[in-house]
PDB file of N, CA and C in Angstrom:
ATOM      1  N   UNK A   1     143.749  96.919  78.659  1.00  0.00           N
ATOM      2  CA  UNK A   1     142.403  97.382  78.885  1.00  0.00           C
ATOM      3  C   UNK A   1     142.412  98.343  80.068  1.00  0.00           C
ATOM      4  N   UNK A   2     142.003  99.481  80.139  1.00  0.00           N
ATOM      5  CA  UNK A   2     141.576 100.556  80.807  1.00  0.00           C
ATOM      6  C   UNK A   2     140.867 100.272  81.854  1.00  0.00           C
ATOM      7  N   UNK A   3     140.679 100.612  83.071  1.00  0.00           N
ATOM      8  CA  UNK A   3     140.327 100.498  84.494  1.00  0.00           C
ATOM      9  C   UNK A   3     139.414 101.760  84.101  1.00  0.00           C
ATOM     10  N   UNK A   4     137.910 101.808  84.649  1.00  0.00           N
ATOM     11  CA  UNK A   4     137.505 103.704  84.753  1.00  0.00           C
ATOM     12  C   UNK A   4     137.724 103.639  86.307  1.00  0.00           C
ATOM     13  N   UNK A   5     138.021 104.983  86.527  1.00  0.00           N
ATOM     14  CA  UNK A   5     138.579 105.103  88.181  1.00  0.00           C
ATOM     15  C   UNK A   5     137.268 104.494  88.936  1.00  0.00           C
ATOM     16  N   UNK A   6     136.221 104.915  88.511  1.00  0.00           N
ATOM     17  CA  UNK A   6     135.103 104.628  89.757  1.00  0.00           C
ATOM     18  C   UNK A   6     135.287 103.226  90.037  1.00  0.00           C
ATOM     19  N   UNK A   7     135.930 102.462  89.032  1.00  0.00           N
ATOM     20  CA  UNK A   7     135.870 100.917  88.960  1.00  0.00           C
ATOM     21  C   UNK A   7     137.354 100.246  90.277  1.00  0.00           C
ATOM     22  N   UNK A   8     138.249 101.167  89.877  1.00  0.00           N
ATOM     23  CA  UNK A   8     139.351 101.068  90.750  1.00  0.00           C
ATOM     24  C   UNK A   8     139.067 101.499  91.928  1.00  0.00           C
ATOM     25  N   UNK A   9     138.437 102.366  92.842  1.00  0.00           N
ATOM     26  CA  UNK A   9     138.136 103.151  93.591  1.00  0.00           C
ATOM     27  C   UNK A   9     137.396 102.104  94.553  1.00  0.00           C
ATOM     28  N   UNK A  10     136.095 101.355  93.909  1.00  0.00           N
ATOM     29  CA  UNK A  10     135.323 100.530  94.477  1.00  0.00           C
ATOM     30  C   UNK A  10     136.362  99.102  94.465  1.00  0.00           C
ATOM     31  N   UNK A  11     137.248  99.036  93.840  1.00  0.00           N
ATOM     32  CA  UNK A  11     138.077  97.689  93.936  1.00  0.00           C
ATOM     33  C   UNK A  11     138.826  97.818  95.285  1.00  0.00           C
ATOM     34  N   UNK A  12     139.169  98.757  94.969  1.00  0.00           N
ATOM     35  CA  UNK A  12     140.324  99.293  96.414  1.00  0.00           C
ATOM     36  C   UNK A  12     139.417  99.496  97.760  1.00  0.00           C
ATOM     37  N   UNK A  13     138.196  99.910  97.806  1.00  0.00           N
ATOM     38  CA  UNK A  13     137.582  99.988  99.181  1.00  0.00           C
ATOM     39  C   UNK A  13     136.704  98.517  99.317  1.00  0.00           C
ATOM     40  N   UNK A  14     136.488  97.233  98.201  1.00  0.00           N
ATOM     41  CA  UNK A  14     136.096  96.588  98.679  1.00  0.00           C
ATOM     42  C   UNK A  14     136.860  95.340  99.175  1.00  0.00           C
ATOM     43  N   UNK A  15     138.396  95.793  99.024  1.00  0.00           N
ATOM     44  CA  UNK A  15     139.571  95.106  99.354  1.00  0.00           C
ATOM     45  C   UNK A  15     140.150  95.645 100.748  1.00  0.00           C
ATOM     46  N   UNK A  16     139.709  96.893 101.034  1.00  0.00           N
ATOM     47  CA  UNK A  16     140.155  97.690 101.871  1.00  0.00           C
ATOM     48  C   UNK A  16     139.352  96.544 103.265  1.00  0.00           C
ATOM     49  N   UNK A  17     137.821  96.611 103.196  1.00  0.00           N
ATOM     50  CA  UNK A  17     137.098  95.871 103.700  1.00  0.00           C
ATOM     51  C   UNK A  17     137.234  94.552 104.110  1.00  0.00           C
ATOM     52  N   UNK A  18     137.258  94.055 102.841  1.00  0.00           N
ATOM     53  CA  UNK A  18     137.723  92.833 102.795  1.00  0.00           C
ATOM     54  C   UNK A  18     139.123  92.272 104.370  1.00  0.00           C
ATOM     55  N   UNK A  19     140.311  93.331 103.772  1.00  0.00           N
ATOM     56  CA  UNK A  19     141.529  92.758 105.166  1.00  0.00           C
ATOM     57  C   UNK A  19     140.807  93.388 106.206  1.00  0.00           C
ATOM     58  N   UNK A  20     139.892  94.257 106.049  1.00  0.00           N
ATOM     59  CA  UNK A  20     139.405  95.189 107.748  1.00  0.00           C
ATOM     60  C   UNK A  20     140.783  96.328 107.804  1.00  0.00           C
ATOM     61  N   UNK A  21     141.042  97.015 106.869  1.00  0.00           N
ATOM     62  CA  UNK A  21     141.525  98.381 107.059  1.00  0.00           C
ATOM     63  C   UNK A  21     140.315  99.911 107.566  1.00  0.00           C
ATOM     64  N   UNK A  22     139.044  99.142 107.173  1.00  0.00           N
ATOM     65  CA  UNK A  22     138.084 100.234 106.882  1.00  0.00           C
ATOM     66  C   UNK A  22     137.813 100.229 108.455  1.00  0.00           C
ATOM     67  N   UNK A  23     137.772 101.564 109.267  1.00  0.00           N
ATOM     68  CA  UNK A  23     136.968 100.991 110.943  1.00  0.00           C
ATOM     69  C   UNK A  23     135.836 100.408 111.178  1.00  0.00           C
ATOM     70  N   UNK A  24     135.801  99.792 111.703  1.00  0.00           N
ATOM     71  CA  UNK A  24     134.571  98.909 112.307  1.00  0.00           C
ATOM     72  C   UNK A  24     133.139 100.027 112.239  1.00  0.00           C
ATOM     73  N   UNK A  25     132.788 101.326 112.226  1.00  0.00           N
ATOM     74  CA  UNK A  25     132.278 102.036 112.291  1.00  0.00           C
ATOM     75  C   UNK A  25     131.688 102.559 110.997  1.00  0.00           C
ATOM     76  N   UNK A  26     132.685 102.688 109.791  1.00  0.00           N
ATOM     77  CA  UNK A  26     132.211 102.825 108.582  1.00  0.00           C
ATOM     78  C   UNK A  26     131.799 101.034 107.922  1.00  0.00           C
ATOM     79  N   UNK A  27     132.122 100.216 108.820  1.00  0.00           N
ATOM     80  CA  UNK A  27     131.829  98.508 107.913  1.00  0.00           C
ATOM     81  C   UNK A  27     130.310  98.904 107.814  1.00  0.00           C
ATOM     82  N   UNK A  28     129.858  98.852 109.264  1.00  0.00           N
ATOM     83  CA  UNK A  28     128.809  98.909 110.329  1.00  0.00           C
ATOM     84  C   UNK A  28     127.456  99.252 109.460  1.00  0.00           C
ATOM     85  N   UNK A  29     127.935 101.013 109.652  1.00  0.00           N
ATOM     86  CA  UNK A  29     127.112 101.623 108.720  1.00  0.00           C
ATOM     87  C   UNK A  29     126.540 101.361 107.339  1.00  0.00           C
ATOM     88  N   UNK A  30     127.979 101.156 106.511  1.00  0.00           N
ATOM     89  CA  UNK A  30     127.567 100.543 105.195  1.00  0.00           C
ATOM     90  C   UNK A  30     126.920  99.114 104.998  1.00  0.00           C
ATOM     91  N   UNK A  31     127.054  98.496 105.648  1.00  0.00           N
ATOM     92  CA  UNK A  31     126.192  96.974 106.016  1.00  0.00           C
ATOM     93  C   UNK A  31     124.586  97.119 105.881  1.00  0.00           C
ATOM     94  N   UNK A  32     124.150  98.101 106.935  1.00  0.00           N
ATOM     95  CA  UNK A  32     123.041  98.458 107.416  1.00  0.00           C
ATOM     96  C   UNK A  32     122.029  99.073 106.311  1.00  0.00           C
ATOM     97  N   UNK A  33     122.442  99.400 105.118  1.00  0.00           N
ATOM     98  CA  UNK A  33     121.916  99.980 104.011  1.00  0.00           C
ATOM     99  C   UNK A  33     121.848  99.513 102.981  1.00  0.00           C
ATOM    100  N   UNK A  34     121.912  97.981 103.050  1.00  0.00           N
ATOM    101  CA  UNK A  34     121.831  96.652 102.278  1.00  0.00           C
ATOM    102  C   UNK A  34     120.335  95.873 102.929  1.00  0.00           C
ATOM    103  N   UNK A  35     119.823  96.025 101.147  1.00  0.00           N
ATOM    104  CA  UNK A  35     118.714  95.291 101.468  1.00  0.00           C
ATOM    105  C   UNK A  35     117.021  96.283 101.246  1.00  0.00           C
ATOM    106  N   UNK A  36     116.025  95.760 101.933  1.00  0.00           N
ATOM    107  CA  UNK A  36     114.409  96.736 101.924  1.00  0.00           C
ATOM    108  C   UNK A  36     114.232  96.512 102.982  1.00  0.00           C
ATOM    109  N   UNK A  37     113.317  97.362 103.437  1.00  0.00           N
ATOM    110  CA  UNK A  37     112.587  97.554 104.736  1.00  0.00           C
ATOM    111  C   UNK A  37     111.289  97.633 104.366  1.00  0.00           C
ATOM    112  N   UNK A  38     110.180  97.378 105.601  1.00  0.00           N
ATOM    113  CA  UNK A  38     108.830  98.126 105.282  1.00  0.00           C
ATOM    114  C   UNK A  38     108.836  98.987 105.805  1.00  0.00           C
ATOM    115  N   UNK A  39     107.811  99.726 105.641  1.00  0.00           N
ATOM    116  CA  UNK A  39     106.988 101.200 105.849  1.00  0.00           C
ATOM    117  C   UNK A  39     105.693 100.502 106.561  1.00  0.00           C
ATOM    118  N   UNK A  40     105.367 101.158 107.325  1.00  0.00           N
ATOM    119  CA  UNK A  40     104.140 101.122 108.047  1.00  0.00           C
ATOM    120  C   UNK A  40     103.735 102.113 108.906  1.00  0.00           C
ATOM    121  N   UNK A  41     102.093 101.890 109.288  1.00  0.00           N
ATOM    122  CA  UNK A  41     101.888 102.932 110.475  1.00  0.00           C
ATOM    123  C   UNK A  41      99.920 102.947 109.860  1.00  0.00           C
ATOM    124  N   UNK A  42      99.645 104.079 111.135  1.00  0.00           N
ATOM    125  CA  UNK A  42      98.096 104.226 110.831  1.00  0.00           C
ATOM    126  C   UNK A  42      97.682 105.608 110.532  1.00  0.00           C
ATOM    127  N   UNK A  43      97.020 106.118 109.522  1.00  0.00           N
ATOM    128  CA  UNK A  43      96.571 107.383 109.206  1.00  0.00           C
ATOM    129  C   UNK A  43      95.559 107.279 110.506  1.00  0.00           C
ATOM    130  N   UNK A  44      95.768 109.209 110.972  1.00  0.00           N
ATOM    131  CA  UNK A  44      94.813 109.650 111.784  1.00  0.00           C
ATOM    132  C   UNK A  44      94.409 111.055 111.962  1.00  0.00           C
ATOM    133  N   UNK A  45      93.269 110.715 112.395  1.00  0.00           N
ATOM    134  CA  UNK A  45      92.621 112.516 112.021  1.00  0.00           C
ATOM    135  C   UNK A  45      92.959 113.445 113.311  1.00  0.00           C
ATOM    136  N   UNK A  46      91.668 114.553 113.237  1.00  0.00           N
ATOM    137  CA  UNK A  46      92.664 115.317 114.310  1.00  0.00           C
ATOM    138  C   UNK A  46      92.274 114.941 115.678  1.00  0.00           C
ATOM    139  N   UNK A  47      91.410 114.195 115.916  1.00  0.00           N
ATOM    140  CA  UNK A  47      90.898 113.510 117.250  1.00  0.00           C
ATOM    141  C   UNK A  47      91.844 111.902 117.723  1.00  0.00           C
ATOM    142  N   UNK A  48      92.293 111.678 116.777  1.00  0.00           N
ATOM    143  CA  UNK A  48      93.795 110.482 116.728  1.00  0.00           C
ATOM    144  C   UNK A  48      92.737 109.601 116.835  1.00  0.00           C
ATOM    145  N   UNK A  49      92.119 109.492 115.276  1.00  0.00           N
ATOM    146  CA  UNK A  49      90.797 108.336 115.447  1.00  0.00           C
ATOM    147  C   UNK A  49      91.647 107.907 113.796  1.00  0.00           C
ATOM    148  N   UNK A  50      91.519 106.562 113.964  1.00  0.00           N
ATOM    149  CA  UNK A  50      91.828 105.922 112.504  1.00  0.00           C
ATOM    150  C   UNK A  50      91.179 106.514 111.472  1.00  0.00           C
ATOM    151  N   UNK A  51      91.569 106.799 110.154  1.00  0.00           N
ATOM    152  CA  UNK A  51      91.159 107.802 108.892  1.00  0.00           C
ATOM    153  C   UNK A  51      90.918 106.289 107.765  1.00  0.00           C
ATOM    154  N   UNK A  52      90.038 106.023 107.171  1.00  0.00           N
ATOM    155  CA  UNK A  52      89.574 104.885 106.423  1.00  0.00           C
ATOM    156  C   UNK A  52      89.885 105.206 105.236  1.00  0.00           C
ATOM    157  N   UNK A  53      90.099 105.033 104.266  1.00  0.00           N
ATOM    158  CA  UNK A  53      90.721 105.440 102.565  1.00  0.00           C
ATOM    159  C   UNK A  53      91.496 106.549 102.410  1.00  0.00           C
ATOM    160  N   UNK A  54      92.247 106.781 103.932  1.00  0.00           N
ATOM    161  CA  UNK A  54      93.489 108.099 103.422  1.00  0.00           C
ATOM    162  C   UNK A  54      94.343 107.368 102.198  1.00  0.00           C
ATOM    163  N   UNK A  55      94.810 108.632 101.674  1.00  0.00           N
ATOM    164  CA  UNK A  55      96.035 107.992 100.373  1.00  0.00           C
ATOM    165  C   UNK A  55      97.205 108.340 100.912  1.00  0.00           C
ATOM    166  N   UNK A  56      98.113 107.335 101.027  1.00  0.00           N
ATOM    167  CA  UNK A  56      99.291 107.106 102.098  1.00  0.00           C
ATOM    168  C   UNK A  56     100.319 107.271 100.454  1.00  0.00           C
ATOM    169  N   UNK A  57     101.260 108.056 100.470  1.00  0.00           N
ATOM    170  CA  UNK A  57     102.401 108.310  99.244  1.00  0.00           C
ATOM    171  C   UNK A  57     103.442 107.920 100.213  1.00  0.00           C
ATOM    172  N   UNK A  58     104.941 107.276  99.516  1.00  0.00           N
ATOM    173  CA  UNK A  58     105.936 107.124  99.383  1.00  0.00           C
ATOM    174  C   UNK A  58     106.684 107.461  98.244  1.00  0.00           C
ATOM    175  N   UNK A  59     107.232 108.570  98.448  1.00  0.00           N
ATOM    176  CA  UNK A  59     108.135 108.827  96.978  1.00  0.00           C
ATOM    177  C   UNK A  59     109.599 109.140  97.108  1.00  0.00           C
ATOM    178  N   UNK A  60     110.495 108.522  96.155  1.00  0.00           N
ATOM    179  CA  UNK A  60     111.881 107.862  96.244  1.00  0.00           C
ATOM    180  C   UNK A  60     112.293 109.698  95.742  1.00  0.00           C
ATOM    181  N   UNK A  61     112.518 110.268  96.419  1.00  0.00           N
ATOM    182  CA  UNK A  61     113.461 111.792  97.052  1.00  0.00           C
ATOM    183  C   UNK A  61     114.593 112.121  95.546  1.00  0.00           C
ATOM    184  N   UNK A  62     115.414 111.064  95.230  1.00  0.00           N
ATOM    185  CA  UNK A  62     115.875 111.012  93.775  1.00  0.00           C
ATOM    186  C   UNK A  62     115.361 110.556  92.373  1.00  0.00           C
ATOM    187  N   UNK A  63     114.281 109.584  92.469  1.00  0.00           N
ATOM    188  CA  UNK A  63     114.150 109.267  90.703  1.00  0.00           C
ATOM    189  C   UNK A  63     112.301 110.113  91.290  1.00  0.00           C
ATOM    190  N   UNK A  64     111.987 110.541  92.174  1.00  0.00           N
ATOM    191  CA  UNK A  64     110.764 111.169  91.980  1.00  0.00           C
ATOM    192  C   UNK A  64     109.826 110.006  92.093  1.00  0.00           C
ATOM    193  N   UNK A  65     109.999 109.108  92.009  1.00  0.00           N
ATOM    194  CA  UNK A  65     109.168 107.951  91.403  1.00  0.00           C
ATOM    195  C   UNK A  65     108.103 107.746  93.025  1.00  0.00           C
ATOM    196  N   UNK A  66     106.609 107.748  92.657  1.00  0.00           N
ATOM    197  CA  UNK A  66     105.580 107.677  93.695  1.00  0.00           C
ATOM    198  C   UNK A  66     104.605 106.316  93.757  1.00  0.00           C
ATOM    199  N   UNK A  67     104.458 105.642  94.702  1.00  0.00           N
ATOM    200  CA  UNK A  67     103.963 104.319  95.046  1.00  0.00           C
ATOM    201  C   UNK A  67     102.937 105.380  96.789  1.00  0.00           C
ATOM    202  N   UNK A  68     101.942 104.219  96.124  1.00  0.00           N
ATOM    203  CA  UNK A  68     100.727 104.444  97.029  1.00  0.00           C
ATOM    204  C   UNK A  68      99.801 103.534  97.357  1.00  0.00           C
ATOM    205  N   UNK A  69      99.250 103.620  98.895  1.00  0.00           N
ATOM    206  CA  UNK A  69      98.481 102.870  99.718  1.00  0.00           C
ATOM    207  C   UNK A  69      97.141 103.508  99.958  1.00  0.00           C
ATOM    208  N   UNK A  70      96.280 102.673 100.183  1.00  0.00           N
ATOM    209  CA  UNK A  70      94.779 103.123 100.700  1.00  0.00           C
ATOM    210  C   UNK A  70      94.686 102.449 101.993  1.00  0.00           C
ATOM    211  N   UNK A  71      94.865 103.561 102.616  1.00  0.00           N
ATOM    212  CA  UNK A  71      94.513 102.985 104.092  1.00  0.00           C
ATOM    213  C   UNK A  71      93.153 102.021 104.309  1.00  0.00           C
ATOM    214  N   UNK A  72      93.343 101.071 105.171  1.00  0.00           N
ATOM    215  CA  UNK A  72      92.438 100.312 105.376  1.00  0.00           C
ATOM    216  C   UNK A  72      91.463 100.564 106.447  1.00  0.00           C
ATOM    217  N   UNK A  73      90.452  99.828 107.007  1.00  0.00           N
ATOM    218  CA  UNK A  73      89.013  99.999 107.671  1.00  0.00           C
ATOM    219  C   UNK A  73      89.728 100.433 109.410  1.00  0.00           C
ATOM    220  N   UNK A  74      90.815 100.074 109.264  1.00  0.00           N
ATOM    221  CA  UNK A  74      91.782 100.740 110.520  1.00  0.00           C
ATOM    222  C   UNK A  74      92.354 101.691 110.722  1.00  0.00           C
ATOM    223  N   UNK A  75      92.655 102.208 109.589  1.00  0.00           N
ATOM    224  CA  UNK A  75      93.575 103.137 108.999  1.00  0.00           C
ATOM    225  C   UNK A  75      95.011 102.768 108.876  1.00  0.00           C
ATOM    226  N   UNK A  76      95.298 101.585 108.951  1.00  0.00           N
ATOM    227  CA  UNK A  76      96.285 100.954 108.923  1.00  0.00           C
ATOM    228  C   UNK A  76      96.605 101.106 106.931  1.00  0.00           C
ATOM    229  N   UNK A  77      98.466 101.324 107.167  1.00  0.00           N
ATOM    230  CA  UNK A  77      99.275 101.523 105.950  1.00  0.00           C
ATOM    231  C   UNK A  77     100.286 100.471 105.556  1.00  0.00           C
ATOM    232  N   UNK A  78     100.857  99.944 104.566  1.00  0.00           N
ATOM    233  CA  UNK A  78     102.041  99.265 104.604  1.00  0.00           C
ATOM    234  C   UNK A  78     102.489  99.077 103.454  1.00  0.00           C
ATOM    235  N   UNK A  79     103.887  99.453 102.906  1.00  0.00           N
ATOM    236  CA  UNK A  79     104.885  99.224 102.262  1.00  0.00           C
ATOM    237  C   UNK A  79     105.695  98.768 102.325  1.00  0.00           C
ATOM    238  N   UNK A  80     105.794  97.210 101.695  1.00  0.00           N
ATOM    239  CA  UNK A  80     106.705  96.561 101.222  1.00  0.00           C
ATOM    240  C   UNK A  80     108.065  96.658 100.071  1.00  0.00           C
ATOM    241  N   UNK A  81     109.323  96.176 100.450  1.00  0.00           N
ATOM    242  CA  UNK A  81     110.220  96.729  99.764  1.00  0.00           C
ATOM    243  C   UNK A  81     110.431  97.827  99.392  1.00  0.00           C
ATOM    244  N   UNK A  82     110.929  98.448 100.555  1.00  0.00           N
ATOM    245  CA  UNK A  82     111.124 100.047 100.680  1.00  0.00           C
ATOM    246  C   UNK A  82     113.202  99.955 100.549  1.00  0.00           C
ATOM    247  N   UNK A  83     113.650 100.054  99.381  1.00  0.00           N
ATOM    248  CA  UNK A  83     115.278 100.203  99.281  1.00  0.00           C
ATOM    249  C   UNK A  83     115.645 100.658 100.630  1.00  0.00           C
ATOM    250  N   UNK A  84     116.198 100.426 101.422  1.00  0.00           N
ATOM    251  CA  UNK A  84     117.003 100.864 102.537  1.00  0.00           C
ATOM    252  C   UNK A  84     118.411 101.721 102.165  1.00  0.00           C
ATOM    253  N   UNK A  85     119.107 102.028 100.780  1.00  0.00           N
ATOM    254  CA  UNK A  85     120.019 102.737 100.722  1.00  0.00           C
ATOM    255  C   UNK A  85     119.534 103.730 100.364  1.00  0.00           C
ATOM    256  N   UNK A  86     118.273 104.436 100.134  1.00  0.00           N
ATOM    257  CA  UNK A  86     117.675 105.129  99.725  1.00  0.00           C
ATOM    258  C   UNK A  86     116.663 105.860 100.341  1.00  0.00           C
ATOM    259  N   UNK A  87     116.515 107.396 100.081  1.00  0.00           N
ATOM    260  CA  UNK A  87     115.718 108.434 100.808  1.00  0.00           C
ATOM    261  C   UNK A  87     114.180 108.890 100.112  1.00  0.00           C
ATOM    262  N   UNK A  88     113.402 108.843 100.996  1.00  0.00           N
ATOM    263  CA  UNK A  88     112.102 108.764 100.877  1.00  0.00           C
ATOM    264  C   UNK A  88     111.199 109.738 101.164  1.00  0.00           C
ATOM    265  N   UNK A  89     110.016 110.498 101.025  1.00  0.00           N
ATOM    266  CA  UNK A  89     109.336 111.478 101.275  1.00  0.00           C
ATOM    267  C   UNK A  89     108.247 110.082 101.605  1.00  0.00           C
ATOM    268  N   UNK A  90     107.279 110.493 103.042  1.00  0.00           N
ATOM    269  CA  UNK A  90     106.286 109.624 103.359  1.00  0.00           C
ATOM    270  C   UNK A  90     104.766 110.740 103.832  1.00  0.00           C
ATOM    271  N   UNK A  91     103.808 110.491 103.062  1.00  0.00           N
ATOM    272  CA  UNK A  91     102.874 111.492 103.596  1.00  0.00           C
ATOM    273  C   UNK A  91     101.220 111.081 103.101  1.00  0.00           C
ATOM    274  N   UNK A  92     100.080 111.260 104.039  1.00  0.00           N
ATOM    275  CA  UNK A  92      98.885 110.948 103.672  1.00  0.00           C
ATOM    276  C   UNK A  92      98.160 112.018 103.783  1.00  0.00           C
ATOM    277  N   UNK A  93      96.805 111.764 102.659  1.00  0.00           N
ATOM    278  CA  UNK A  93      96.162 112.871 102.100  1.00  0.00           C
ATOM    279  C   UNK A  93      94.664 112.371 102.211  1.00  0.00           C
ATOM    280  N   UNK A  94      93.379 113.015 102.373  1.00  0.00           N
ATOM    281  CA  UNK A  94      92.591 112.541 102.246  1.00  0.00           C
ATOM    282  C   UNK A  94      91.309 113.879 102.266  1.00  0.00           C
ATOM    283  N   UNK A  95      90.490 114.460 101.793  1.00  0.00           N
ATOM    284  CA  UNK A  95      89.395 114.900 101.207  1.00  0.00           C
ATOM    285  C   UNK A  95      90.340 116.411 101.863  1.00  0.00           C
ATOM    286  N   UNK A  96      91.349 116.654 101.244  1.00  0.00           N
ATOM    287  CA  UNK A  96      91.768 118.262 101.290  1.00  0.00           C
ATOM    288  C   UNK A  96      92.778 118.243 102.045  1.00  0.00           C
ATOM    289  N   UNK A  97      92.763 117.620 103.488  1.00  0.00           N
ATOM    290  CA  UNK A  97      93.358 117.000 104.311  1.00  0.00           C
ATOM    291  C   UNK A  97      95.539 116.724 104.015  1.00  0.00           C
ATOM    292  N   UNK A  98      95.722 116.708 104.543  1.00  0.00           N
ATOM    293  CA  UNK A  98      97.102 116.191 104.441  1.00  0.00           C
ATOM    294  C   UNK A  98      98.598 116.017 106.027  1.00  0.00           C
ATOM    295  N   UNK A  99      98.969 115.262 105.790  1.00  0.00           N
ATOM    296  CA  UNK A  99     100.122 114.910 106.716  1.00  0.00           C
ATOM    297  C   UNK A  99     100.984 115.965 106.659  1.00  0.00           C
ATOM    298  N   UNK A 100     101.827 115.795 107.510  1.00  0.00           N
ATOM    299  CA  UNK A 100     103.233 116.151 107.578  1.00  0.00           C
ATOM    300  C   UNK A 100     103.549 115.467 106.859  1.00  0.00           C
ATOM    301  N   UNK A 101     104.518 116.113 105.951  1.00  0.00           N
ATOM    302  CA  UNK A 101     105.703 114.932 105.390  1.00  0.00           C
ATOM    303  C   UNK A 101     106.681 114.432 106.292  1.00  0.00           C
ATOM    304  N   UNK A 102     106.930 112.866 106.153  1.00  0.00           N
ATOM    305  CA  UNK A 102     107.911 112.613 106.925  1.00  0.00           C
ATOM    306  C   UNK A 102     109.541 111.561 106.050  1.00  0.00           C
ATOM    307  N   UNK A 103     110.734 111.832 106.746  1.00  0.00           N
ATOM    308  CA  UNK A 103     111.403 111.461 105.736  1.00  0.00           C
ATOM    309  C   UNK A 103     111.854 109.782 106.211  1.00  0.00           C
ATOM    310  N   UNK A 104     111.694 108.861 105.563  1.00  0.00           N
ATOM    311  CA  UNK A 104     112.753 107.397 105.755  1.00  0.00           C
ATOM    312  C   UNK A 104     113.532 107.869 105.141  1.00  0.00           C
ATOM    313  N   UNK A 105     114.570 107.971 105.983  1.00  0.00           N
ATOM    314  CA  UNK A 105     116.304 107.890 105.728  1.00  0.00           C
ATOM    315  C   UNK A 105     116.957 106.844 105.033  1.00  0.00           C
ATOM    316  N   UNK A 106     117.908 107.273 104.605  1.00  0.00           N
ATOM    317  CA  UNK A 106     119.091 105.822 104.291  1.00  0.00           C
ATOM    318  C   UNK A 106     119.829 105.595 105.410  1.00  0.00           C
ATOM    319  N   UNK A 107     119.896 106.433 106.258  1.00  0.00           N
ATOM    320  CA  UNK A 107     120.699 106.974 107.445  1.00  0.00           C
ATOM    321  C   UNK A 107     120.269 105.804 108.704  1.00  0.00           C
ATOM    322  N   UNK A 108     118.851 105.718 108.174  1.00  0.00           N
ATOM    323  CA  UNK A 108     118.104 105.162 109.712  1.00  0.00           C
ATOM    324  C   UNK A 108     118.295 103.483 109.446  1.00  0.00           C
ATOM    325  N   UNK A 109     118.349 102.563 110.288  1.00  0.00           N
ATOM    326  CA  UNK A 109     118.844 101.360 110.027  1.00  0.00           C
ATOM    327  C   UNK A 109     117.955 100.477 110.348  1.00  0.00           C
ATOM    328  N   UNK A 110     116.379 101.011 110.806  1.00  0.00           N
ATOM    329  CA  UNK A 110     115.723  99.949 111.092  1.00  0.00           C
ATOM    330  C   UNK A 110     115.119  99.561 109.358  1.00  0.00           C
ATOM    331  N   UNK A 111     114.509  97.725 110.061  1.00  0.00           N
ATOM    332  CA  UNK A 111     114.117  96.901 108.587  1.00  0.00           C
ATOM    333  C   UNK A 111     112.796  97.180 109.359  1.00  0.00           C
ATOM    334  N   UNK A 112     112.132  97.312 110.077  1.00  0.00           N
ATOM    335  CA  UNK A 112     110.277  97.773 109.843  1.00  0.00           C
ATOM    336  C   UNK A 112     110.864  99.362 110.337  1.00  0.00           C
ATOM    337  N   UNK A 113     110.303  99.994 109.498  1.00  0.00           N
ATOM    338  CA  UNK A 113     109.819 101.826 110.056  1.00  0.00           C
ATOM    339  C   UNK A 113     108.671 102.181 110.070  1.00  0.00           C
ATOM    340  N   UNK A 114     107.780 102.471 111.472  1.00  0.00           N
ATOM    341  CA  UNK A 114     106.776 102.445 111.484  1.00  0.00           C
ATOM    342  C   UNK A 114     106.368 103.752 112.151  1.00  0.00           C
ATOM    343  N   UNK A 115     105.130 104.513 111.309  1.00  0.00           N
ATOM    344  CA  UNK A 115     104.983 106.055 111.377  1.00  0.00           C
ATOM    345  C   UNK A 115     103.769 105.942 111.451  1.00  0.00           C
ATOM    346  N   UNK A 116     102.795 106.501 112.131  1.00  0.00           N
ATOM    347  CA  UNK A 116     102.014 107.493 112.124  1.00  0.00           C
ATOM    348  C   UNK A 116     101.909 108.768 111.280  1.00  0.00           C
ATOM    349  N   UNK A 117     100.751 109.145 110.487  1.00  0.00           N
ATOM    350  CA  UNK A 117     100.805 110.001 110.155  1.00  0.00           C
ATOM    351  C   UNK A 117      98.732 110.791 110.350  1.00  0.00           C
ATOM    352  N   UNK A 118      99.365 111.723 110.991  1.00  0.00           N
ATOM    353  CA  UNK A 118      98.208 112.914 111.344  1.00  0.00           C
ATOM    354  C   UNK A 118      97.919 113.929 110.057  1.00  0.00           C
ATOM    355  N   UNK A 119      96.755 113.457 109.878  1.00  0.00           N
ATOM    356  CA  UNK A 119      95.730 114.060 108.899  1.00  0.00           C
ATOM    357  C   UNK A 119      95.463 115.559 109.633  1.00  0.00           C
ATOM    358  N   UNK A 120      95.631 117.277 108.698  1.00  0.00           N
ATOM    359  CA  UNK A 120      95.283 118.257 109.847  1.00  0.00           C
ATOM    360  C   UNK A 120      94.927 119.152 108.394  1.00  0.00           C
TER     361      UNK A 120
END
């Protein structure tokens, strides 16, 4: 029976791991990108006053795929189970209005990421 390389490739680096050939530096990293994080933060306008029913987007940078929040009577946002190996576009919108986009990394290693985003 046939091995496909990608299959050998991942055998060999999770053996590599396994004795600790890999540096402590690449373990580290790859560790850190296991698992979800949340998303959080408070929509705000241009006076940095809480924004009440902004539409807060999260969209996954590769399958496109978009999940969305309605800010609350605070302007408070939050997303649960946000993939941590995975890159994100984060941005709120509200009567014309819109954020900066901002990006969650795969890169970044915190499990809460918490943003602000300014309505302008």
């Amino acid at each position: 029976m046939k091995m496909r390389k990608a299959s050998v490739v991942s055998a060999v680096l999770f053996a590599a791991l396994a004795i600790g050939l890999v540096p402590q530096g690449i373990r580290s990293a790859r560790a850190q990108n296991i698992g979800d994080r949340t998303v959080s933060g408070t929509v705000l306008d241009d006076a940095s006053k809480p924004v009440v029913s902004a539409t807060v987007y999260i969209k996954d940078q590769k399958t496109k795929s978009i999940r969305s929040f309605t800010s609350l009577a605070n302007g408070h946002y939050y997303f649960a189970q946000v993939n941590k190996a995975k890159d994100f576009d984060l941005w709120a919108e509200k009567d014309g209005k819109k954020s900066a986009v901002k990006t969650v990394s795969s890169w970044d290693a915190r499990t809460d990421f918490i943003s602000d985003l300014k309505l302008k």
